[in-house]
Protein backbone atom coordinates (compact mmCIF):
# COMPACT_ATOMS: atom_id res chain seq x y z
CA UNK A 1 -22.64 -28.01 -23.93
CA UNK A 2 -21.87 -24.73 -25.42
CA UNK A 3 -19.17 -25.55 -28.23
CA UNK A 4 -19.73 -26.39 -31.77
CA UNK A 5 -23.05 -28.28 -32.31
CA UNK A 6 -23.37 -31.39 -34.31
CA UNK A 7 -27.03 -32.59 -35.45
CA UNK A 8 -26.36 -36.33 -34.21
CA UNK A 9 -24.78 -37.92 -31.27
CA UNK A 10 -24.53 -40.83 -29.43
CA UNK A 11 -26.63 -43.81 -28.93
CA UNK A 12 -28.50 -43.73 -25.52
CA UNK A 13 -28.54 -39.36 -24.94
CA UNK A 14 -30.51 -39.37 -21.61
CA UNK A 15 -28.06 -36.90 -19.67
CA UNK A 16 -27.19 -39.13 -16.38
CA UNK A 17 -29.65 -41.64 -17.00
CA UNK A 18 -28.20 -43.44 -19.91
CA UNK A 19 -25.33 -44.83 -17.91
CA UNK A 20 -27.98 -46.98 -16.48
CA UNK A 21 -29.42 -47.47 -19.77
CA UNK A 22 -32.56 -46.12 -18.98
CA UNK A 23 -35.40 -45.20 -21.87
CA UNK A 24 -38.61 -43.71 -20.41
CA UNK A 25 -42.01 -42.91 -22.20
CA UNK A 26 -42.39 -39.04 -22.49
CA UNK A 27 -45.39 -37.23 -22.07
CA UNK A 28 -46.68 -35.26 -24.36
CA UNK A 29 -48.77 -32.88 -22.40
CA UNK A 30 -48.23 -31.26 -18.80
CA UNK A 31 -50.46 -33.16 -16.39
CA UNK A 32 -52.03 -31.64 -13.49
CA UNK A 33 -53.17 -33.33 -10.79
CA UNK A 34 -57.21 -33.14 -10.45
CA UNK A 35 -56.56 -32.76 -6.49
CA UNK A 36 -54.56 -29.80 -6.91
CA UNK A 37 -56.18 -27.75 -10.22
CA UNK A 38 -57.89 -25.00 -8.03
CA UNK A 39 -55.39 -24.82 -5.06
CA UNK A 40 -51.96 -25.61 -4.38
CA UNK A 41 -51.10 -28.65 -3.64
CA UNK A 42 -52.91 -32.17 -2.58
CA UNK A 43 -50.75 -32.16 0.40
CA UNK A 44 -49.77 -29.18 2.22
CA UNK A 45 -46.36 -29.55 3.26
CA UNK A 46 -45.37 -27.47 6.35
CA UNK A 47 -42.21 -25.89 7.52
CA UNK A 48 -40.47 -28.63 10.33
CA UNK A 49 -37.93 -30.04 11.98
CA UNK A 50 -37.61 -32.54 8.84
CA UNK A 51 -37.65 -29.60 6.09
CA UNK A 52 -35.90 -30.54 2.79
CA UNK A 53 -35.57 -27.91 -0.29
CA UNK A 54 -34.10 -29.37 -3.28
CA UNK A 55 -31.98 -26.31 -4.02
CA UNK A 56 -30.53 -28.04 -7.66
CA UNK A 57 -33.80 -29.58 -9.38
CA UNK A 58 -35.06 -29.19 -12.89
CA UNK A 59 -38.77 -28.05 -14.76
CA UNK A 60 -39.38 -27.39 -18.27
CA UNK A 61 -43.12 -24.97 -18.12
CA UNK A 62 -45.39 -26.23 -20.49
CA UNK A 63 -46.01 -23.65 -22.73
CA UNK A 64 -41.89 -23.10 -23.25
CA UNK A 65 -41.22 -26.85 -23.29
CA UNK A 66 -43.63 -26.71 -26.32
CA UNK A 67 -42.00 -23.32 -27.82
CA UNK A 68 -38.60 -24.85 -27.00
CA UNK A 69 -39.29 -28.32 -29.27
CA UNK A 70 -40.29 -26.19 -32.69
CA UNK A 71 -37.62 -23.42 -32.40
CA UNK A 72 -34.70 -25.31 -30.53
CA UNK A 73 -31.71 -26.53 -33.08
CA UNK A 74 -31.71 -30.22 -33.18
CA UNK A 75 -29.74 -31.20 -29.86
CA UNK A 76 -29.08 -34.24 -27.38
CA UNK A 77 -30.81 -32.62 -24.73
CA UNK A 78 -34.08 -32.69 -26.49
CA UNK A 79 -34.13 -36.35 -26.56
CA UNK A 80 -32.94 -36.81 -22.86
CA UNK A 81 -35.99 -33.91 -21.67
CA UNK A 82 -38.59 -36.35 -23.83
CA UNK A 83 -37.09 -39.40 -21.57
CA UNK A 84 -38.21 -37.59 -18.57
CA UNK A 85 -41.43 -36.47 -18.12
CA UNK A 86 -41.50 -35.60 -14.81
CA UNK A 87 -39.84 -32.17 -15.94
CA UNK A 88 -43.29 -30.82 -16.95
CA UNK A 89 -45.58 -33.92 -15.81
CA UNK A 90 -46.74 -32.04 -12.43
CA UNK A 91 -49.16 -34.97 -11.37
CA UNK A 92 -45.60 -37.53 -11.43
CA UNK A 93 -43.72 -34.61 -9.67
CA UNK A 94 -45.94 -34.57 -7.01
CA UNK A 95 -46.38 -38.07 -6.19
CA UNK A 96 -42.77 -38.53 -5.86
CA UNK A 97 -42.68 -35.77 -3.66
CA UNK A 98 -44.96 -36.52 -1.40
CA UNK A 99 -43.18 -40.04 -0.80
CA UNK A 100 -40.61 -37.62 1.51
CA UNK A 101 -42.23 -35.69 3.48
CA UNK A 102 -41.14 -31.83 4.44
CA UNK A 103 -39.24 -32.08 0.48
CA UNK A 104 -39.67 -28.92 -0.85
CA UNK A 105 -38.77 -27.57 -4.06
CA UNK A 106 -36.07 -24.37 -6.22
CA UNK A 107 -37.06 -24.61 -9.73
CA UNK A 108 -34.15 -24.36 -12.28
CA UNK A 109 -34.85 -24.61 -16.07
CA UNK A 110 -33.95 -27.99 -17.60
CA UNK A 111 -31.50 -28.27 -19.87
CA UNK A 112 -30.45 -27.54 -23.35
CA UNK A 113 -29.03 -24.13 -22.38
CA UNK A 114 -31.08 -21.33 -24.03
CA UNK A 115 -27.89 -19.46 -26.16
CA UNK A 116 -26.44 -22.98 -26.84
CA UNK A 117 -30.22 -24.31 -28.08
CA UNK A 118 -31.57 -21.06 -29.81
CA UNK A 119 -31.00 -18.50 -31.40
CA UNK A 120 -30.70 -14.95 -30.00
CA UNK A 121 -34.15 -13.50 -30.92
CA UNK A 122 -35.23 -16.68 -29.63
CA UNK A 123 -33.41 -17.17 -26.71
CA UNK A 124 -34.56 -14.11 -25.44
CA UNK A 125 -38.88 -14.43 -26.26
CA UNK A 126 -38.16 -18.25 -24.56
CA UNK A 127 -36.07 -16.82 -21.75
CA UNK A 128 -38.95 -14.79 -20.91
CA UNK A 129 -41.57 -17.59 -21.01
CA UNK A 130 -39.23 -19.83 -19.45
CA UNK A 131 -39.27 -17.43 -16.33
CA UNK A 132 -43.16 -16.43 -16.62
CA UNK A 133 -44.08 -20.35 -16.61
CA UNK A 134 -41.75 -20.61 -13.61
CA UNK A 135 -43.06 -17.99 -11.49
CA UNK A 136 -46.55 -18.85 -12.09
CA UNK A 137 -45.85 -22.39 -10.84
CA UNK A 138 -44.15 -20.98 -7.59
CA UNK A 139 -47.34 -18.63 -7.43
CA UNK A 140 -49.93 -21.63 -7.71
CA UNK A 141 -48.26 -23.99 -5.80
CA UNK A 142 -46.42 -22.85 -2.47
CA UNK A 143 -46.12 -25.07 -0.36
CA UNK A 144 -44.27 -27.09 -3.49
CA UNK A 145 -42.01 -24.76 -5.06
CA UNK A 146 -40.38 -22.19 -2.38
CA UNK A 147 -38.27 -20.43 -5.36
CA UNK A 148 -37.25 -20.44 -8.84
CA UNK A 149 -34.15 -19.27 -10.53
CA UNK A 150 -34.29 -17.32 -14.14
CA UNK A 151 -32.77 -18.28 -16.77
CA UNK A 152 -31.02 -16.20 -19.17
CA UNK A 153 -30.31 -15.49 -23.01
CA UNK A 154 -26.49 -15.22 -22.90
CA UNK A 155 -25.74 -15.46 -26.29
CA UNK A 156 -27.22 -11.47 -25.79
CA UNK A 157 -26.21 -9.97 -22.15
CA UNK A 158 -27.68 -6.58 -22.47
CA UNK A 159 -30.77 -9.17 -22.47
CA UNK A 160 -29.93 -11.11 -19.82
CA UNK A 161 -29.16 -7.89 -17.77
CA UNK A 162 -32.35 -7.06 -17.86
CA UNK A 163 -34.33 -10.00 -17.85
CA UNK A 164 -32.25 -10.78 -14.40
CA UNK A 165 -34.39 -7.41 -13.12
CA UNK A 166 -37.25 -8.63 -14.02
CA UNK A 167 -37.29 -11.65 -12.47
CA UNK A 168 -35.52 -10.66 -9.71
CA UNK A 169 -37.79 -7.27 -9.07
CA UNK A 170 -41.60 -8.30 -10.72
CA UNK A 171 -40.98 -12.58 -10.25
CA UNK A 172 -39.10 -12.16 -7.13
CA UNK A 173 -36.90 -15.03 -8.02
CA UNK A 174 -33.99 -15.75 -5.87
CA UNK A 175 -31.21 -16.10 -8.50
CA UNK A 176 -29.90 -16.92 -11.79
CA UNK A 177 -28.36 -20.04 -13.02
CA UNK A 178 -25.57 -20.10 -16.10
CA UNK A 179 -23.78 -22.88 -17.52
CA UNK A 180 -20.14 -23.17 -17.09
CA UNK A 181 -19.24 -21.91 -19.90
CA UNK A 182 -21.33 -19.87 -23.12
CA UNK A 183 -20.91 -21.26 -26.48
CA UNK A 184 -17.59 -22.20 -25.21
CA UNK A 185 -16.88 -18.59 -23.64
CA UNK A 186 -15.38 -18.97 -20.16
CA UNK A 187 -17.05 -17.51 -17.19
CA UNK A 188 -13.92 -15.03 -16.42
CA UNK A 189 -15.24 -12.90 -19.52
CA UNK A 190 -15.38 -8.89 -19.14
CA UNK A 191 -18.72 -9.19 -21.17
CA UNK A 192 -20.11 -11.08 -18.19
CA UNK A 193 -19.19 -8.72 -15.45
CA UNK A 194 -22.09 -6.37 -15.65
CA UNK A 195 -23.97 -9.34 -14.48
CA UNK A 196 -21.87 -10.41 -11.68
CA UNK A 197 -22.03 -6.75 -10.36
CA UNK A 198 -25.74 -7.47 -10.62
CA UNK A 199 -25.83 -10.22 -8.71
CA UNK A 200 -23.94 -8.62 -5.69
CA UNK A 201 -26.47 -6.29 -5.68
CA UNK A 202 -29.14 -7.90 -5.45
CA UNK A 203 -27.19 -10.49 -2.73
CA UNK A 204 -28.71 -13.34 -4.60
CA UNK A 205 -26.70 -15.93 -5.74
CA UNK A 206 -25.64 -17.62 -9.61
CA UNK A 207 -26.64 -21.03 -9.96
CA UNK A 208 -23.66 -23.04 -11.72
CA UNK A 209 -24.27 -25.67 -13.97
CA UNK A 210 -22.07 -28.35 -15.88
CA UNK A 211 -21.86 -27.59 -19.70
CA UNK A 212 -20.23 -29.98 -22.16
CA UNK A 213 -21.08 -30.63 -25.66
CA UNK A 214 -21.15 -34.29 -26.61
CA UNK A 215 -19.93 -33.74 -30.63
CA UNK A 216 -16.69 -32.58 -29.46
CA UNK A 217 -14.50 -35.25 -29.48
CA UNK A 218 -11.98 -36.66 -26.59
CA UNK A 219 -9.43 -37.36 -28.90
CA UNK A 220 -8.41 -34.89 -32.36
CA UNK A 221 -8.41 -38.12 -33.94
CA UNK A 222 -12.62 -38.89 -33.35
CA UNK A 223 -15.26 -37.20 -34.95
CA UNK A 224 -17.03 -37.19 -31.65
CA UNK A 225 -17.55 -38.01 -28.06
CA UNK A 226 -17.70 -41.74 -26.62
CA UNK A 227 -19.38 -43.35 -23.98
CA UNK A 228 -21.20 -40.66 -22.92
CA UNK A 229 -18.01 -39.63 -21.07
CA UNK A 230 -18.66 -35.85 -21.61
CA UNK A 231 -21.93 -36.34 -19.07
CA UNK A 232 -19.97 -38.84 -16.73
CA UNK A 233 -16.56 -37.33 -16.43
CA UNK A 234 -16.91 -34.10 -18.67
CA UNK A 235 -19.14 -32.52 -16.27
CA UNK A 236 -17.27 -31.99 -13.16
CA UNK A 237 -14.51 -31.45 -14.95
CA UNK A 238 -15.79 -28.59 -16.61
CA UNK A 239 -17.32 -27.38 -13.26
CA UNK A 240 -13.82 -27.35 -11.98
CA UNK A 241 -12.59 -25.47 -15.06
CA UNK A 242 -15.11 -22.66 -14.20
CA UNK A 243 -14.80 -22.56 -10.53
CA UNK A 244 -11.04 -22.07 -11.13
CA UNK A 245 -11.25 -19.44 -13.66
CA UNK A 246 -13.63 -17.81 -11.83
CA UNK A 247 -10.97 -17.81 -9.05
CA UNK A 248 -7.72 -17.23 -10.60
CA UNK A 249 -8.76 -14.29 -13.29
CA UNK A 250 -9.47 -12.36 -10.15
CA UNK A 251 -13.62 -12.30 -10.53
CA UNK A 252 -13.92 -13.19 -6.91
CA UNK A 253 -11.16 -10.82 -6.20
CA UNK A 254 -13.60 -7.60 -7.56
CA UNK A 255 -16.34 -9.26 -6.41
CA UNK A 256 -15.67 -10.64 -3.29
CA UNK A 257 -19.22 -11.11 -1.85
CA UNK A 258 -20.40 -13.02 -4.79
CA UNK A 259 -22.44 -16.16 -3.95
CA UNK A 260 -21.86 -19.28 -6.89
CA UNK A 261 -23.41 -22.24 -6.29
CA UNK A 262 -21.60 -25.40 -7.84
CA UNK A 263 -22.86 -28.25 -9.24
CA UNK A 264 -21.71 -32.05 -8.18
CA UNK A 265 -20.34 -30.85 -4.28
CA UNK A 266 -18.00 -28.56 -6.15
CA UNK A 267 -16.98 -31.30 -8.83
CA UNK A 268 -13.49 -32.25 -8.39
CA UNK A 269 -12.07 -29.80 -5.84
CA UNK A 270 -12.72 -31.32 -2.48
CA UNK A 271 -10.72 -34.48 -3.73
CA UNK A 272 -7.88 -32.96 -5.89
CA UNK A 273 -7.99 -29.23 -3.27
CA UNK A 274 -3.85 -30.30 -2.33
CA UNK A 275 -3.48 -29.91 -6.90
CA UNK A 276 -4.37 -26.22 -6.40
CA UNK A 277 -1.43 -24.29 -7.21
CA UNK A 278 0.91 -22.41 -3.97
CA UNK A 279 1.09 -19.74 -4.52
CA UNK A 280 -0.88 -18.74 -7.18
CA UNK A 281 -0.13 -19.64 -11.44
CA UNK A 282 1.43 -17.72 -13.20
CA UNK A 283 -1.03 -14.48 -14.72
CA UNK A 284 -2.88 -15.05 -11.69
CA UNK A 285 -3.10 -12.08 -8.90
CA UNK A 286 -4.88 -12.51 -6.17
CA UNK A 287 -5.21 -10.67 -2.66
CA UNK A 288 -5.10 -14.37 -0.40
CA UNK A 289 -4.20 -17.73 -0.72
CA UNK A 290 -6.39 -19.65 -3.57
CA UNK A 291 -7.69 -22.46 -1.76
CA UNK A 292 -9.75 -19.49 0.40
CA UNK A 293 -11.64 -18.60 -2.61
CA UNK A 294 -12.58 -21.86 -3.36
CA UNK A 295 -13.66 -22.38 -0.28
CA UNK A 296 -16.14 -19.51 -0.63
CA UNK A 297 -18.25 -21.77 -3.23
CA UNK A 298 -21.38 -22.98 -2.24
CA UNK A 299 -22.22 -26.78 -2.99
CA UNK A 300 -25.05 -29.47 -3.50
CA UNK A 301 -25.48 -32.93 -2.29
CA UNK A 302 -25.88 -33.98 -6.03
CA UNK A 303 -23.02 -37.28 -6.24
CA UNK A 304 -26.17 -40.06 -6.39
CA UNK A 305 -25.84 -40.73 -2.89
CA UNK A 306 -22.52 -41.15 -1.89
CA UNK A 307 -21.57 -40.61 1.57
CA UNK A 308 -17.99 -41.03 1.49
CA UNK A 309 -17.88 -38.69 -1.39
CA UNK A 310 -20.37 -36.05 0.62
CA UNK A 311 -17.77 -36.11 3.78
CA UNK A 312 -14.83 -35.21 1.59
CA UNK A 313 -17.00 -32.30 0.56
CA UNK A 314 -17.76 -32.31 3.72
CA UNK A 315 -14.14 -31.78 4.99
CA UNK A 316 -13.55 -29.00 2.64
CA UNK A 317 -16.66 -26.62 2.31
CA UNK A 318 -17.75 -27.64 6.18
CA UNK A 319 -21.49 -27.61 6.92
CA UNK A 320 -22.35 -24.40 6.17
CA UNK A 321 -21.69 -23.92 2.68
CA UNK A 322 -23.59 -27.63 1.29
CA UNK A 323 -27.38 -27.13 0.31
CA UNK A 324 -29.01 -30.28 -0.21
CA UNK A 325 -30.11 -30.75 -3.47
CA UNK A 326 -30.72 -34.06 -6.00
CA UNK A 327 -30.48 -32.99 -9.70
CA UNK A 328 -34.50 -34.09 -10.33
CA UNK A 329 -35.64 -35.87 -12.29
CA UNK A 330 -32.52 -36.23 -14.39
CA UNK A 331 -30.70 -39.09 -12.45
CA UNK A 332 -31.86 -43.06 -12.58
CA UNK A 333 -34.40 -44.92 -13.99
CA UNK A 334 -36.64 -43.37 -11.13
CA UNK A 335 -36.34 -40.30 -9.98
CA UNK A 336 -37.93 -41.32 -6.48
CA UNK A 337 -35.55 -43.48 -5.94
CA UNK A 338 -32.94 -41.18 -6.45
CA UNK A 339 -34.38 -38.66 -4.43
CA UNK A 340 -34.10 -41.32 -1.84
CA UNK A 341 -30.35 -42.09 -2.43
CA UNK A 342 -29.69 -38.30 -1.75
CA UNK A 343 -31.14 -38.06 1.57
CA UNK A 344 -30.46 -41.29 3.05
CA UNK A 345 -26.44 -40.31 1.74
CA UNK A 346 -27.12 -37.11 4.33
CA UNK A 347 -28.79 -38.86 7.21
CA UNK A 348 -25.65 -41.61 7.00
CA UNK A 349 -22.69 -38.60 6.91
CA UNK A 350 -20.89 -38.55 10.23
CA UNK A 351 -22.08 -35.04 11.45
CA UNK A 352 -24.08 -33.20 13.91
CA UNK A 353 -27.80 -33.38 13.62
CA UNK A 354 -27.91 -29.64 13.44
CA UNK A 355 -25.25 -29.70 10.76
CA UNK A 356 -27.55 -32.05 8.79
CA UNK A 357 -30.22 -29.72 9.82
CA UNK A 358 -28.16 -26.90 7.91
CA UNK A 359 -27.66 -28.48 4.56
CA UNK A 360 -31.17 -30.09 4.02
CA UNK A 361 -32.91 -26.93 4.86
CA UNK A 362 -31.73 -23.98 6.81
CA UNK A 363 -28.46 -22.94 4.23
CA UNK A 364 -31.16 -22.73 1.46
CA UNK A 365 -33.59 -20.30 3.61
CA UNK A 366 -30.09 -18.29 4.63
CA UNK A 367 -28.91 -17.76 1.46
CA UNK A 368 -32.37 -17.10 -0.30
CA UNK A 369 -33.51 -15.12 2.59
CA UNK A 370 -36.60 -17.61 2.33
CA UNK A 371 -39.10 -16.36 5.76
């Protein structure tokens, strides 16, 4: 997502969708529902026993959508964004929501990610509008949106540093999300510490999200990227990369109340946890055993509806530290359907009711100290 940036790519770019070969007509416009112009919602949905916030679901506001297309370096994500309107087509959102009653919504920004897409003049006007377009939705619609999460410039931190206090202080948004890595700079950088220290703070917590560009090839002998295989495989690799830099450059070490949230049900740790190195790598100095930093991640329900895969997250992060989430509207031909996938894939795990209680709903109000 963040490394060197090649004008064309491959055939069929609609992020997760494509491996189902999925096109979808974009709209051009953001829709909003007659029903719901003057208030904030056409269904209330209240706080109950069945509560569900999406804590991992995508938007792209209007007005920066339309700022984003003119300024944005030509990209993959732009084409994948016009295949799904439901990122800024509120009247779609809202019908699919209201198919699952109690689903409430944290707004993240879409993808490209602004310091991979823009430049940084531009990255940081966007950022802003980005954030603005979120909190207004939040503002107009309540009993939809509970949160939203700011986005940042990155490719200029003094920026970000201070865009994070305004949305955290005037927005009152409940976090920040970054991509695994920033123009292919790993997480573990000391130019990103300011912001960590931030964060812990402000006890809010860093939204983490998969980052792989496309045009870099899998093989030195390619010119680029096959198969889509940086989105299939790519991803939660590259999750795993950053979770276990983050871990063993000794970030969680200075910062040891730091709150991540990663993608995928922590991407490939639950399954490959026994890989972790005993003791620790070599350049790596850490206070405790590895595998207990890991295990201070917070997850997402976000593996298209796989229960076996959910209980071996299960088995390693335990109740408490899995927030529901489904990734909307990026996966399947209908988001609705996918949105489906991920619940039913919660209701079927072998756990407590009040465990399942925890991850659809009560982690998320925890965490975001949500009233």
């Amino acid at each position: 997502m963040k490394k060197r940036i090649r004008n064309d790519g491959p055939e069929g770019m609609d992020r997760r969708s494509f491996l189902k070969g999925v096109t979808l007509g974009a709209a051009a416009t953001l829709v909003v529902p007659a029903a719901v112009r003057a208030q904030s919602g056409s269904k209330a949905v209240q706080k109950e026993s069945g509560e569900k916030i999406d804590m991992f679901c995508h938007v792209l506001p209007q007005k920066y959508k339309e700022e984003l297309f003119k300024k944005s370096r030509p990209c993959y994500y732009l084409e994948a964004d016009k295949n799904k309107p439901a990122l800024f087509d509120l009247d779609m959102r809202f019908r699919d929501m209201d198919k699952f009653p109690g689903l409430r919504q944290v707004l993240t920004l879409g993808a490209p990610p602004l310091e991979y897409a823009l430049s940084p003049n531009d990255a940081v006007d966007l950022a802003r509008m980005a954030n603005d377009g979120m909190a207004e939705l939040v503002s107009k619609y309540p009993d939809r949106f509970v949160a939203a999460v700011a986005s940042l410039p990155l490719n200029d931190v003094d920026a970000s540093l201070r865009e994070t206090d305004r949305a955290v202080k005037e927005l009152k948004f409940k976090g920040i999300q970054m991509f695994n890595s920033v123009n292919g700079k790993p997480l573990d950088r000391p130019e990103f510490m300011g912001l960590y220290e931030k964060m812990v703070q402000y006890d809010l917590p860093i939204w983490l999200h998969p980052a792989k560009d496309i045009s870099v090839p899998d093989y030195p002998d390619e010119q680029s990227s096959k198969y889509v295989l940086p989105v299939t495989f790519g991803w939660p690799y590259e999750t795993t990369l950053a979770m276990a830099r983050l871990v063993f450059s000794g970030v969680l070490d200075k910062y040891p109340s730091i709150k991540f949230i990663a993608h995928h049900c922590g991407a490939m740790i639950p399954y490959f946890y026994k890989r972790i190195p005993q003791p620790a790598p070599p350049g790596a100095k850490l206070n405790k055993p590895a595998l207990e930093y890991f295990k201070s991640f917070y997850t997402d329900t976000v593996l298209a509806g796989n229960t076996p895969a959910l209980m071996c997250g299960y088995a390693f992060y335990g109740a408490d530290k899995i927030l529901f989430a489904t990734d909307y509207p990026y996966p399947g031909a209908k988001p609705d359907v996918a949105i489906d996938d991920v619940i039913k894939s919660v209701e079927q795990m072998t756990v407590a009711e009040e465990e399942k209680a925890k991850m659809f709903s009560k982690n998320a109000r925890q965490l975001l100290k949500l009233s």
